[in-house]
N, C-alpha and C. Protein backbone atom coordinates (compact mmCIF):
# COMPACT_ATOMS: atom_id res chain seq x y z
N UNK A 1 -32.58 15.81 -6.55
CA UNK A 1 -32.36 14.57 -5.83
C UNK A 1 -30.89 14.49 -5.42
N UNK A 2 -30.72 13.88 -4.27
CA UNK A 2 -29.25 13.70 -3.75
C UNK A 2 -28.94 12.27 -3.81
N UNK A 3 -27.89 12.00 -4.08
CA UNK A 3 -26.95 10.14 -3.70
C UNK A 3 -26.36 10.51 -3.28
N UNK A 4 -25.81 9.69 -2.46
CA UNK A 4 -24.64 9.45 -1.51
C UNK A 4 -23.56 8.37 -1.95
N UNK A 5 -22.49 7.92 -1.77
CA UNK A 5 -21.20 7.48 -1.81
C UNK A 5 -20.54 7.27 -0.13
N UNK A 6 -20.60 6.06 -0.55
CA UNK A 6 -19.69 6.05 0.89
C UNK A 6 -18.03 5.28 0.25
N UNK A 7 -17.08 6.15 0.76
CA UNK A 7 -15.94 5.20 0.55
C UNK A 7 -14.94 5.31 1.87
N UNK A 8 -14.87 4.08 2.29
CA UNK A 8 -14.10 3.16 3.22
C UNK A 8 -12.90 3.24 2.77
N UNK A 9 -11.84 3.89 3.54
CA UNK A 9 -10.41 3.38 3.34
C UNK A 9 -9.80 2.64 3.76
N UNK A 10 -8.95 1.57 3.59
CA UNK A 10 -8.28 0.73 4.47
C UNK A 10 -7.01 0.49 4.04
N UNK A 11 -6.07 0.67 4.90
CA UNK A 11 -5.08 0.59 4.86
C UNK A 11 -4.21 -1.03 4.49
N UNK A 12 -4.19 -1.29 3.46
CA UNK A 12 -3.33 -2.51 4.01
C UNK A 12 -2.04 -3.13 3.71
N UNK A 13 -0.97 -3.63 4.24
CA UNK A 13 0.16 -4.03 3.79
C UNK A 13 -0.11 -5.16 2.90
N UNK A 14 0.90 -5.11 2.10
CA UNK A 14 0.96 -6.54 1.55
C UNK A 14 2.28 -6.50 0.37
N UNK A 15 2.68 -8.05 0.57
CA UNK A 15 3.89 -8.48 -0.07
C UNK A 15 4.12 -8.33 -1.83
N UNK A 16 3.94 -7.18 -2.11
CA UNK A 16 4.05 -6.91 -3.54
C UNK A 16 5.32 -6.27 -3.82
N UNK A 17 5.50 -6.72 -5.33
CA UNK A 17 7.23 -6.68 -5.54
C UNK A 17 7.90 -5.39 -5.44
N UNK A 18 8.86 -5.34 -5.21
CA UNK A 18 9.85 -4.06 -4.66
C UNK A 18 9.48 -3.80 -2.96
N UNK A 19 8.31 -4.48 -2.50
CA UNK A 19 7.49 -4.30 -1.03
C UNK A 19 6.77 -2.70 -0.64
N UNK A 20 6.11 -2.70 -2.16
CA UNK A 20 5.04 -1.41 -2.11
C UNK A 20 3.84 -1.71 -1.29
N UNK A 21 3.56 -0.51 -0.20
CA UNK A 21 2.11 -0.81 0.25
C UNK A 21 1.26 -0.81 -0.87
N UNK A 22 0.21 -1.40 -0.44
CA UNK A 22 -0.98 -1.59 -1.58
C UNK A 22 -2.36 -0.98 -0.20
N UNK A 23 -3.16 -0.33 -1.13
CA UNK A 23 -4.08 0.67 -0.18
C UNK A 23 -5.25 0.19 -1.01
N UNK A 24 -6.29 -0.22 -0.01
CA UNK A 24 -7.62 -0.57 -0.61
C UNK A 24 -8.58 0.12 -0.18
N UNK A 25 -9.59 0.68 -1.03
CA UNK A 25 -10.70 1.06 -0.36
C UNK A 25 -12.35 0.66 -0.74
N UNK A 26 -13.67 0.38 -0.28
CA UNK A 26 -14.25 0.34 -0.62
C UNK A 26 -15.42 1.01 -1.32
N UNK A 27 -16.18 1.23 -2.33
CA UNK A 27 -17.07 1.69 -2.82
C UNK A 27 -18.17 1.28 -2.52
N UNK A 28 -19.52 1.64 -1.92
CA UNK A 28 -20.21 1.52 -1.52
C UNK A 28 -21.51 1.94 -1.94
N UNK A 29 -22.92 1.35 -3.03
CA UNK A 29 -23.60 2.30 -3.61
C UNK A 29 -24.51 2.69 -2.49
N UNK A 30 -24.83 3.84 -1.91
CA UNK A 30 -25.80 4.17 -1.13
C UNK A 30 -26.79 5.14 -1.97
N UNK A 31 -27.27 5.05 -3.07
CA UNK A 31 -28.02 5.77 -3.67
C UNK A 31 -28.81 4.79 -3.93
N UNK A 32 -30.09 5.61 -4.78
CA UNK A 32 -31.49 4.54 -5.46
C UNK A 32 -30.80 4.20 -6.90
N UNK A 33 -30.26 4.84 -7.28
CA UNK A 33 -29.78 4.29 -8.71
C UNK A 33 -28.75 3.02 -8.29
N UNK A 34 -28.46 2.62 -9.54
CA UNK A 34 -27.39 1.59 -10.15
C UNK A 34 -26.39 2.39 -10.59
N UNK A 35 -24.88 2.09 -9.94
CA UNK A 35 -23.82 2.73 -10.43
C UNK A 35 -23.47 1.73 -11.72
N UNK A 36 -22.93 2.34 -12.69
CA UNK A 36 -22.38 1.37 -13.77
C UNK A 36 -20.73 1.66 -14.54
N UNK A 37 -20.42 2.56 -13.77
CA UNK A 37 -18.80 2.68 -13.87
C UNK A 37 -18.22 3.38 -12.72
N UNK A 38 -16.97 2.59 -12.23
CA UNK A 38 -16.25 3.20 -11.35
C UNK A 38 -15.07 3.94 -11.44
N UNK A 39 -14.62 4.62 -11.58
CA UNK A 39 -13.34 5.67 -11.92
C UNK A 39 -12.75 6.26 -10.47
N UNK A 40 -10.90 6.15 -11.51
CA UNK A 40 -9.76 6.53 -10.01
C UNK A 40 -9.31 7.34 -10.69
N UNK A 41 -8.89 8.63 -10.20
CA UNK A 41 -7.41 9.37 -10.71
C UNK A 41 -6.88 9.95 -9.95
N UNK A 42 -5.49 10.57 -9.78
CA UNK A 42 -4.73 11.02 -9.08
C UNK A 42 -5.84 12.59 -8.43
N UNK A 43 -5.53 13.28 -7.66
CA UNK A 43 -6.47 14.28 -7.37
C UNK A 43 -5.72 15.29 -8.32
N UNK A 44 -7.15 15.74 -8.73
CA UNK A 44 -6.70 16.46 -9.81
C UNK A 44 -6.48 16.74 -10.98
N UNK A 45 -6.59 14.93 -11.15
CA UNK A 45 -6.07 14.48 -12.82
C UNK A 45 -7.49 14.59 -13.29
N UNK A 46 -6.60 14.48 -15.05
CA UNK A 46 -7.86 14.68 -15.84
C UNK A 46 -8.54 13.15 -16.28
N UNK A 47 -7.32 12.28 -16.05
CA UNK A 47 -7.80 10.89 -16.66
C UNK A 47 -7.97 9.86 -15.88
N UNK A 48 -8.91 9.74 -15.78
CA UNK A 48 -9.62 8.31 -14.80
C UNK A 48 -9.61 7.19 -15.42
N UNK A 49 -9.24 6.06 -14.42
CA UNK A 49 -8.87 4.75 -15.44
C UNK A 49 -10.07 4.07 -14.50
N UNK A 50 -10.59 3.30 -15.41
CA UNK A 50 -11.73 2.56 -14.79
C UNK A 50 -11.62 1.24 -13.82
N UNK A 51 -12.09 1.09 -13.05
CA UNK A 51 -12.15 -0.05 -11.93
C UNK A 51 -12.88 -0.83 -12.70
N UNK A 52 -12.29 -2.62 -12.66
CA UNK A 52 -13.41 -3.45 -13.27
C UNK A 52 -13.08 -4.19 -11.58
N UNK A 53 -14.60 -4.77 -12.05
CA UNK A 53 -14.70 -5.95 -10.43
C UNK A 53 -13.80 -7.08 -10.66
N UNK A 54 -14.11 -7.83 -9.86
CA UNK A 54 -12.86 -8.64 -9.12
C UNK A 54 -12.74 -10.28 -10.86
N UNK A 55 -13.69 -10.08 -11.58
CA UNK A 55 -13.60 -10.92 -12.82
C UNK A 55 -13.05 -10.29 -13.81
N UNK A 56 -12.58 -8.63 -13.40
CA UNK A 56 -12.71 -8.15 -14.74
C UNK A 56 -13.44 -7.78 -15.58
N UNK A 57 -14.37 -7.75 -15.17
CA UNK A 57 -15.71 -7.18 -15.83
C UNK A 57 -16.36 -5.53 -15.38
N UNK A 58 -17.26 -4.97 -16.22
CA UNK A 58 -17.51 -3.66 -15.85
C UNK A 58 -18.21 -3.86 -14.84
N UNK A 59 -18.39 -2.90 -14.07
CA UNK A 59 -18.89 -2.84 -12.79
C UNK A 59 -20.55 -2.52 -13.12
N UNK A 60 -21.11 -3.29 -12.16
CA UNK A 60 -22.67 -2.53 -11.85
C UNK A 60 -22.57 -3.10 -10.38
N UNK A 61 -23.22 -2.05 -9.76
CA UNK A 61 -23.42 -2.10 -8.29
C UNK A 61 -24.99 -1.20 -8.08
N UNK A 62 -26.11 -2.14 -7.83
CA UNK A 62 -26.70 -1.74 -7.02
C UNK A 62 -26.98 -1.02 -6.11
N UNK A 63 -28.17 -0.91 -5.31
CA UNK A 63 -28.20 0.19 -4.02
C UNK A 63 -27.97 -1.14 -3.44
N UNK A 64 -26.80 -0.32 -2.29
CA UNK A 64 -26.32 -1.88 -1.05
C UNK A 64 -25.03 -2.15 -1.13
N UNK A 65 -24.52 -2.50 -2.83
CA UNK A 65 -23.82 -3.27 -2.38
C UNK A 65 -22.46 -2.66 -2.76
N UNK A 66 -21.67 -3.36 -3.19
CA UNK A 66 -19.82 -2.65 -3.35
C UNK A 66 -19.06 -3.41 -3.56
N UNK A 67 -17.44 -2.89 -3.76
CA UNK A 67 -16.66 -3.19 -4.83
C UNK A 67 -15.58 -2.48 -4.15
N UNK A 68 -14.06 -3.27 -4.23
CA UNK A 68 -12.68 -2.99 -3.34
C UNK A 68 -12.19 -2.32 -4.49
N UNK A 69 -11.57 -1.54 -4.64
CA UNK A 69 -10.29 -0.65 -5.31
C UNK A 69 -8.92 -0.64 -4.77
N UNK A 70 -8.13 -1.83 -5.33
CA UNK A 70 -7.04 -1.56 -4.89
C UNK A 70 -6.30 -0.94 -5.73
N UNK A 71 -5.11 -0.05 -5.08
CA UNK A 71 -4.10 1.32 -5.85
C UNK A 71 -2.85 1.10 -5.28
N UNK A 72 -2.06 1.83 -5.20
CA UNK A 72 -0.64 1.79 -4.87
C UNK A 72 -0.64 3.28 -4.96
N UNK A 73 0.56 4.01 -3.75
CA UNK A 73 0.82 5.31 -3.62
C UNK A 73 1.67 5.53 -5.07
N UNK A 74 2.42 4.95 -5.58
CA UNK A 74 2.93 5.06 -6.97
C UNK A 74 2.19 5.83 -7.82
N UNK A 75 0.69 5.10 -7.76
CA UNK A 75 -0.31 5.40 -9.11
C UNK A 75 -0.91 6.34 -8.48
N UNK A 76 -0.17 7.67 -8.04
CA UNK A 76 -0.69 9.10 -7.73
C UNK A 76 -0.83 9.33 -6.11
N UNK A 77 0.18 9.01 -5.11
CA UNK A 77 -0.32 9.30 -4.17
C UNK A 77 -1.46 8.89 -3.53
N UNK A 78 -1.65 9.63 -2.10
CA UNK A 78 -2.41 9.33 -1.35
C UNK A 78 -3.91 9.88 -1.78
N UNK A 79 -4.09 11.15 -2.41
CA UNK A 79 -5.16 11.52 -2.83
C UNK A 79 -5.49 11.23 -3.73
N UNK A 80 -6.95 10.96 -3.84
CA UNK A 80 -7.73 10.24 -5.24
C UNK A 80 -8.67 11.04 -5.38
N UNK A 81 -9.24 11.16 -7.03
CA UNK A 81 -10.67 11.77 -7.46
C UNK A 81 -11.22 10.14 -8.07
N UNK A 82 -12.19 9.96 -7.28
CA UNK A 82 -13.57 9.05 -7.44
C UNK A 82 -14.29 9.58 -8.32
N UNK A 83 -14.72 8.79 -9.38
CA UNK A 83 -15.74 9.60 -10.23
C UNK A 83 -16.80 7.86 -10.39
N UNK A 84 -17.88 8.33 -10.45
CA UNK A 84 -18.81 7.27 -10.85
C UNK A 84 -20.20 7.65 -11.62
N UNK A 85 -20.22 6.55 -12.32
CA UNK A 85 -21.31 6.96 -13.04
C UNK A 85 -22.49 6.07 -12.89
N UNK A 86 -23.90 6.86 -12.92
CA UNK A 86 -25.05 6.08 -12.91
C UNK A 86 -26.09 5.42 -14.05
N UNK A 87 -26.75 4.45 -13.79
CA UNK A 87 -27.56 4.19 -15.00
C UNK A 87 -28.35 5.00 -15.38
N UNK A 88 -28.56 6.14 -14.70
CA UNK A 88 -29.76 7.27 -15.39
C UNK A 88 -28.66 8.05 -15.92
N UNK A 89 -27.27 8.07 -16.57
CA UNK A 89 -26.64 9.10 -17.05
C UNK A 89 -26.08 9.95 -16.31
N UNK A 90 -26.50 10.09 -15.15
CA UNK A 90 -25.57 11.19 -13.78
C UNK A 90 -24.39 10.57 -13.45
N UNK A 91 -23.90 11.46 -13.15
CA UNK A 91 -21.77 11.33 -12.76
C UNK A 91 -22.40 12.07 -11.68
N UNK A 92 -20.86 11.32 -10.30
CA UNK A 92 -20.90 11.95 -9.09
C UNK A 92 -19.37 11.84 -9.29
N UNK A 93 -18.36 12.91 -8.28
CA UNK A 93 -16.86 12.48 -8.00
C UNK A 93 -16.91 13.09 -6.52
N UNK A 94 -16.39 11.86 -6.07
CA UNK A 94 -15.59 12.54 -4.70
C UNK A 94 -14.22 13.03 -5.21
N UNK A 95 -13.78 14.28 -4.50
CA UNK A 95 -12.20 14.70 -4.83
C UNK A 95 -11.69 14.76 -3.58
N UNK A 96 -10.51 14.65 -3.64
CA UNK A 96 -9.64 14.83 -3.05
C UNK A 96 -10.03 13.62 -1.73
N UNK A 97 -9.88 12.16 -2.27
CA UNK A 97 -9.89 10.62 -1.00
C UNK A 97 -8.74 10.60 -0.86
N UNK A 98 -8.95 10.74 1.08
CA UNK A 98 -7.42 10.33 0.99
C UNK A 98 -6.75 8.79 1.20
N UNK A 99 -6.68 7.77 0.21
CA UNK A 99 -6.79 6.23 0.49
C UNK A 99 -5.88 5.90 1.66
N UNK A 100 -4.78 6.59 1.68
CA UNK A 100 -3.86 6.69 2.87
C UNK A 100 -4.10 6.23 4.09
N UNK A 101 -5.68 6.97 4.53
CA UNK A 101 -6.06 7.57 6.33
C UNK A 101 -7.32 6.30 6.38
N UNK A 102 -7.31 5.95 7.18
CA UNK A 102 -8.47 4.80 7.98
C UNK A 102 -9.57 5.65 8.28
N UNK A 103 -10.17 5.95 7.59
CA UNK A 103 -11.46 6.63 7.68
C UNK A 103 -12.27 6.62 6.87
N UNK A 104 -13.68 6.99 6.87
CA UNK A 104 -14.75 7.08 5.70
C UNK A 104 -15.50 8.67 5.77
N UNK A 105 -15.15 8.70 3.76
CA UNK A 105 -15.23 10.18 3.39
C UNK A 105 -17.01 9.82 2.93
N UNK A 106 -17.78 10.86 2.82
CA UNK A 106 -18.79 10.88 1.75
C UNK A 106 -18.75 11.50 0.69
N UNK A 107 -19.29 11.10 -0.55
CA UNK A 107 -19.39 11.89 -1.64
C UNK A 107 -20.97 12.47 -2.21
N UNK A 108 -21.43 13.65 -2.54
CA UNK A 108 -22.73 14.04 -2.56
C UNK A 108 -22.62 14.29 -4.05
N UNK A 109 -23.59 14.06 -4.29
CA UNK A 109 -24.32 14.60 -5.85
C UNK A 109 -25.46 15.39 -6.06
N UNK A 110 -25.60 16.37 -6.47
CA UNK A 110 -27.20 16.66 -6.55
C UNK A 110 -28.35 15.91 -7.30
């Protein structure tokens, strides 16, 4: 079986202290499963720090729907490894996002 990942980059300014861009992108579940954790790390890295949604809480996302990740080039540059995990126990990672570029990458899983 295959899932898909869609992640949306968007670029956006904003007034945060020292006047660091702040880079958002979206996560998007396009699979039949339920994602139930979202993970960022620098490309490459070994340690992914988890995305909670916008309460602070762990993430579950449905097929449909999604969830913003905001980062800063600080916390590793422009390239990111996406890792997510599903309620049936499967991990997918996109490597190498570049949050930087206004575009949308896909990520595949088998």
């Amino acid at each position: 079986m295959r899932c898909t990942l869609f992640f949306a980059a968007t670029l956006i300014a904003s007034s945060v202290t020292c006047a660091e861009t702040v880079y958002r992108f979206d996560v998007v579940n396009a699979s039949a499963r339920t994602i139930i954790t979202v993970a960022v790390a620098p490309a490459g890295g070994a340690v992914f720090r988890k995305a909670l949604d916008e309460l602070h809480k762990p993430v579950r996302l449905e097929r449909g729907e999604s969830m913003t990740i905001t980062t800063r080039p600080s916390e590793g540059g422009c390239l990111r490894d996406v890792r997510v995990a599903f309620d049936d126990g499967r991990e997918a990672i996109d490597r190498n996002l570049d949050i930087c570029r206004r575009n949308a990458s896909d990520a595949a899983a088998p």
